[in-house]
N, C-alpha and C. Protein backbone atom coordinates (compact mmCIF):
# COMPACT_ATOMS: atom_id res chain seq x y z
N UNK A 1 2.52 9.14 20.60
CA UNK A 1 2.92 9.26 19.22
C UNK A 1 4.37 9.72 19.11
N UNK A 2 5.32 9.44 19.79
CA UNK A 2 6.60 9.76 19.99
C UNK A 2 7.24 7.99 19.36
N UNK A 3 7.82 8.46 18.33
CA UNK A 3 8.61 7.17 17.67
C UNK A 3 9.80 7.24 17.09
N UNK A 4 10.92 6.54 17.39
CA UNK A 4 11.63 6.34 17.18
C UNK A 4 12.04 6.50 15.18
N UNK A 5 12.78 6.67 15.01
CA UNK A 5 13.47 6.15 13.36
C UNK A 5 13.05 5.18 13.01
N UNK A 6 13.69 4.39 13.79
CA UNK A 6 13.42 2.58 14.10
C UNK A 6 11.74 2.21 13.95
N UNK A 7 11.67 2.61 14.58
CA UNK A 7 10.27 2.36 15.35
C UNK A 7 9.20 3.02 13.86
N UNK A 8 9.14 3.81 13.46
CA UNK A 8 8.85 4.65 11.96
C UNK A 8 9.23 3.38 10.87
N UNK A 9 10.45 3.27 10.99
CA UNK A 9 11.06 1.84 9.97
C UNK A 9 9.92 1.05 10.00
N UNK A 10 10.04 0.72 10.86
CA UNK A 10 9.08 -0.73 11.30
C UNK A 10 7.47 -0.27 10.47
N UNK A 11 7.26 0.61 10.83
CA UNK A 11 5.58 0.91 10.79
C UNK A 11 5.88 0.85 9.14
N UNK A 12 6.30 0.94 8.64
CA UNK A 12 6.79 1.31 7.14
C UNK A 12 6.59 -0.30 6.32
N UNK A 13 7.92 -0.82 6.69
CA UNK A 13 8.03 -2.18 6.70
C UNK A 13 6.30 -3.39 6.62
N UNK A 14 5.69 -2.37 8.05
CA UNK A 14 4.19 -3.81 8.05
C UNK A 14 3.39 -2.33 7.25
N UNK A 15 3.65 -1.26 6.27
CA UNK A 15 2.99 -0.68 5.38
C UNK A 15 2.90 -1.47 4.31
N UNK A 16 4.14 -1.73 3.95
CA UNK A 16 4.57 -2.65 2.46
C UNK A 16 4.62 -3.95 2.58
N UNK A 17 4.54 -5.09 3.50
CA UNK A 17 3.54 -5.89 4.04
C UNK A 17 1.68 -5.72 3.08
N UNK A 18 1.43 -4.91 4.31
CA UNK A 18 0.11 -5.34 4.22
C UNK A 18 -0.33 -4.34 2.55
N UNK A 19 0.35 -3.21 1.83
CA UNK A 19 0.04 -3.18 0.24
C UNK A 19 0.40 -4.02 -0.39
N UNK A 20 0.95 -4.96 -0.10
CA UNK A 20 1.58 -6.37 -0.79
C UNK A 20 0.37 -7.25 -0.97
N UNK A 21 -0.03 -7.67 0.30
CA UNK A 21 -0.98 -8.30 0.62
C UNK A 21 -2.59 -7.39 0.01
N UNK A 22 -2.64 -6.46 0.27
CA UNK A 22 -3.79 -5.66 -0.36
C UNK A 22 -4.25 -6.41 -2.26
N UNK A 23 -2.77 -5.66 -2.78
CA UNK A 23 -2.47 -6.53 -4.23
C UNK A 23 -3.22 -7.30 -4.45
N UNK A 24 -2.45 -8.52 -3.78
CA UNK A 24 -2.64 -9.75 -4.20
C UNK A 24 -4.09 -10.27 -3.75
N UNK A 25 -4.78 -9.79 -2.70
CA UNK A 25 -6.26 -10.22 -2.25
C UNK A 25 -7.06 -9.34 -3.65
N UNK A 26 -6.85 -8.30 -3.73
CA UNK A 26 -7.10 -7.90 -5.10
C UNK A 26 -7.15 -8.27 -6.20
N UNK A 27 -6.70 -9.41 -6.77
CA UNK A 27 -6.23 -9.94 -8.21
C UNK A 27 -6.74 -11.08 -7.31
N UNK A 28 -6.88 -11.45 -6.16
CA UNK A 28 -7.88 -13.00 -6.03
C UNK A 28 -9.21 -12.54 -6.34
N UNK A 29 -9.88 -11.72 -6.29
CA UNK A 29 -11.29 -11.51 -6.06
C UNK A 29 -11.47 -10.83 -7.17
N UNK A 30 -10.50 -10.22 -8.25
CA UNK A 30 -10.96 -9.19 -9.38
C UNK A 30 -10.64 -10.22 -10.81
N UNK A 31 -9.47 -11.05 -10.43
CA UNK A 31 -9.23 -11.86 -11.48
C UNK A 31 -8.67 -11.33 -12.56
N UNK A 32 -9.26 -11.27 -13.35
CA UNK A 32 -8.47 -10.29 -14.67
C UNK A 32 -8.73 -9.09 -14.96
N UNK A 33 -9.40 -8.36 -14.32
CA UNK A 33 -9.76 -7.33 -13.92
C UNK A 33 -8.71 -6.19 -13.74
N UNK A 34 -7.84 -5.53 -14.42
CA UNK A 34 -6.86 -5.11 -14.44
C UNK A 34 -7.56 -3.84 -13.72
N UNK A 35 -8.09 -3.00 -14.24
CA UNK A 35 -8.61 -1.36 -14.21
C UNK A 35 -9.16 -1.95 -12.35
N UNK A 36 -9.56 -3.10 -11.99
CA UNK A 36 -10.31 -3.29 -10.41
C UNK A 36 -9.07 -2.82 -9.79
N UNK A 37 -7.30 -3.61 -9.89
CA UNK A 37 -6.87 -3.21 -9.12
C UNK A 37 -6.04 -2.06 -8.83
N UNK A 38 -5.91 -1.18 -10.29
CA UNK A 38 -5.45 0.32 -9.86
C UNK A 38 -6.58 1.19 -9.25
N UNK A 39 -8.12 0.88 -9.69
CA UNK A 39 -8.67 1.89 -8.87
C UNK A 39 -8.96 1.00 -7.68
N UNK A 40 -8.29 0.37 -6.59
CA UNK A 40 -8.42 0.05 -5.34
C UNK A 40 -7.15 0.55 -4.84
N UNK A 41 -5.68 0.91 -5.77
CA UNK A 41 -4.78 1.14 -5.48
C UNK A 41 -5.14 2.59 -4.91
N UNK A 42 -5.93 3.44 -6.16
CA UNK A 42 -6.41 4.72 -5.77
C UNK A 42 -7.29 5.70 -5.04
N UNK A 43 -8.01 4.16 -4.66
CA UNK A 43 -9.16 4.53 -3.25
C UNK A 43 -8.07 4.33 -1.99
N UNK A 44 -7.28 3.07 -2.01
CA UNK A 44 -6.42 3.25 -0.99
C UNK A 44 -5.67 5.10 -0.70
N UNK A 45 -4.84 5.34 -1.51
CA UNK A 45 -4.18 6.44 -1.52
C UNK A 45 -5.44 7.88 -1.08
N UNK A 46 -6.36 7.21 -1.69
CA UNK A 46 -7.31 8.81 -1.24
C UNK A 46 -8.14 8.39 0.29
N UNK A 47 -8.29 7.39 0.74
CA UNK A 47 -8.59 7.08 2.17
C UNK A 47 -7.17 7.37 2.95
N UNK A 48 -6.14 7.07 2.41
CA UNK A 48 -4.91 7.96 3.65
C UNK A 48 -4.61 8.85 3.27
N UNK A 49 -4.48 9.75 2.53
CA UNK A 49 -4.26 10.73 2.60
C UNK A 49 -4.76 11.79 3.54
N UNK A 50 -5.46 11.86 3.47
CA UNK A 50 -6.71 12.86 4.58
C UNK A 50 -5.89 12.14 6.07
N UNK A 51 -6.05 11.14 6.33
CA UNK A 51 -5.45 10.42 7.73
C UNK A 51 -3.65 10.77 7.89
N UNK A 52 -3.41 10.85 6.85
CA UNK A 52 -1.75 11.56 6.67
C UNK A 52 -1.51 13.02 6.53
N UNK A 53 -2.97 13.62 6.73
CA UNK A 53 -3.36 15.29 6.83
C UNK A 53 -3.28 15.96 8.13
N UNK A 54 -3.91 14.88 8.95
CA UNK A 54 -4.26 15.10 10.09
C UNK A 54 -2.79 14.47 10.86
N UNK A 55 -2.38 13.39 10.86
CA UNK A 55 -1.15 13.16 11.18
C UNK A 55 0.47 14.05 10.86
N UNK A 56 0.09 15.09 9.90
CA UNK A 56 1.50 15.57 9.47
C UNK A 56 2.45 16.37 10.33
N UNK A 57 1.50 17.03 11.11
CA UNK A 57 2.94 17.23 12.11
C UNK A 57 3.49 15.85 13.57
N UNK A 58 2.65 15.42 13.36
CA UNK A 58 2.91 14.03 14.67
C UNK A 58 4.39 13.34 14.06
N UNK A 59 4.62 13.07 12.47
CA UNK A 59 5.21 12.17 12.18
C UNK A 59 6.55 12.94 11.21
N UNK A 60 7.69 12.85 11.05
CA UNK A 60 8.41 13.26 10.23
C UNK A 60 8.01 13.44 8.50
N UNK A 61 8.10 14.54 7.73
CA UNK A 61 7.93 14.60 6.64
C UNK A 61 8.45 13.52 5.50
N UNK A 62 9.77 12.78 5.79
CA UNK A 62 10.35 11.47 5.10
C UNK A 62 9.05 10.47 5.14
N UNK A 63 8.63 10.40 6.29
CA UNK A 63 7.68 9.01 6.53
C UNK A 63 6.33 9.32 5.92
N UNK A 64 5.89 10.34 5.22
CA UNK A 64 4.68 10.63 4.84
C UNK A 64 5.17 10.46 3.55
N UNK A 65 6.52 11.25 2.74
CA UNK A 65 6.21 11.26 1.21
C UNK A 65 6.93 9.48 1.02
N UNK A 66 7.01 8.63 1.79
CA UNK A 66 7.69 7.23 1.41
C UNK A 66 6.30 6.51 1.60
N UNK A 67 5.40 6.37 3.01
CA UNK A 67 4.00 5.62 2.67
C UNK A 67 3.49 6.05 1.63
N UNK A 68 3.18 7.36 1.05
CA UNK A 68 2.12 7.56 0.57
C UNK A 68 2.89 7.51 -1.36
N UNK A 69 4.16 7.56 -1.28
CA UNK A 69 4.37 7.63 -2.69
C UNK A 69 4.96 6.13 -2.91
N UNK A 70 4.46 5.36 -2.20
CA UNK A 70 4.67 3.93 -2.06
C UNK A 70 3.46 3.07 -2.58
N UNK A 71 2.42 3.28 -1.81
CA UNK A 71 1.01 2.74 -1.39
C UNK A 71 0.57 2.49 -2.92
N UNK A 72 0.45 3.18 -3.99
CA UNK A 72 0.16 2.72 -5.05
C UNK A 72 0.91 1.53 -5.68
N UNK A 73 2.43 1.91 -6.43
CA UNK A 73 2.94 0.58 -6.50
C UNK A 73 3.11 -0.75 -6.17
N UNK A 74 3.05 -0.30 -4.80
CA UNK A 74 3.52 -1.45 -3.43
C UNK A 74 2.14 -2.82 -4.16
N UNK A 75 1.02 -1.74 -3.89
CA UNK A 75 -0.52 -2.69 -4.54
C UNK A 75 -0.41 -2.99 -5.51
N UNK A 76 -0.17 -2.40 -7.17
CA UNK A 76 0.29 -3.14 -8.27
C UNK A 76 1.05 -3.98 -8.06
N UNK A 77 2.57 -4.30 -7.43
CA UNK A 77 3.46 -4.87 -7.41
C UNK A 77 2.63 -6.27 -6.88
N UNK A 78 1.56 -6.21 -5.16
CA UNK A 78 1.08 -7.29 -4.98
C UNK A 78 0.29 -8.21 -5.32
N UNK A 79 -0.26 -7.25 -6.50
CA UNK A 79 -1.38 -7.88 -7.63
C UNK A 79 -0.94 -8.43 -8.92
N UNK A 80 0.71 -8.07 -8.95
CA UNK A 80 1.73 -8.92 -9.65
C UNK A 80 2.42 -10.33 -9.32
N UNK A 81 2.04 -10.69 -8.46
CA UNK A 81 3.15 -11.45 -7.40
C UNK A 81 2.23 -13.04 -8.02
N UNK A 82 2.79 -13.99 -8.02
CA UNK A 82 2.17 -15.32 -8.82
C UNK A 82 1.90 -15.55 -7.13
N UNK A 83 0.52 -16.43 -7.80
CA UNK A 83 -0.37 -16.62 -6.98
C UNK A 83 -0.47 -18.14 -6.71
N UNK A 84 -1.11 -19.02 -5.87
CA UNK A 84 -1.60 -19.87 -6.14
C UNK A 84 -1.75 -20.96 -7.95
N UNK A 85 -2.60 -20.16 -8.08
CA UNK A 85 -2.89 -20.36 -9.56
C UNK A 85 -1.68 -20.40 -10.86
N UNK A 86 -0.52 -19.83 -9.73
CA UNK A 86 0.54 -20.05 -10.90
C UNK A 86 1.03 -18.49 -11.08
N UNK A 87 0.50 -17.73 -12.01
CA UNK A 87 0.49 -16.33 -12.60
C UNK A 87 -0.47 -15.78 -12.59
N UNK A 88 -0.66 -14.68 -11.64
CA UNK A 88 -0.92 -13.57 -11.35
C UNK A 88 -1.83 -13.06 -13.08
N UNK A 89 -2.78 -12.54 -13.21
CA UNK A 89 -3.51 -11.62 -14.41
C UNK A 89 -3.57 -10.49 -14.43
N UNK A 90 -2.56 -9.63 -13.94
CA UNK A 90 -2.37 -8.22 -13.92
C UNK A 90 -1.24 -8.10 -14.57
């Protein structure tokens, strides 16, 4: 568990990736379902947190308050993103 800046970057980077992707699989399966994808935004955030409890001294304090004050938007933003279908229903 020794990582680089860089290396932290990166893990960051396929964070906002895959809440992107979270989003948008979200608004495929909820549809118009607005209230489905903030509280999946908010089960996300309360399943890492506890895992970012136990990790807090392994990892620099920057890299905890940027995933975790990220992870919500990042998922709205991907449940914003036009889809297939054209436009997105969030």
């Amino acid at each position: 568990m020794n990582f680089s800046a860089a290396m932290l970057a990166a893990r960051l980077v396929v964070g906002v990736v895959a809440s992107l992707a979270a989003g948008a699989a979200c608004v495929a399966i909820a549809q118009s379902a607005r209230a489905a994808i903030y509280i999946f935004a908010l089960l996300l955030l309360a399943l890492f947190v506890p895992v970012h409890v136990w990790l807090w001294a392994k990892f620099p304090l920057w890299y905890h308050i940027v995933f975790l004050s990220s992870l919500v938007p990042l998922v709205v933003l991907g449940a914003r993103l036009p889809g297939p279908r054209g436009m997105s229903a969030a």
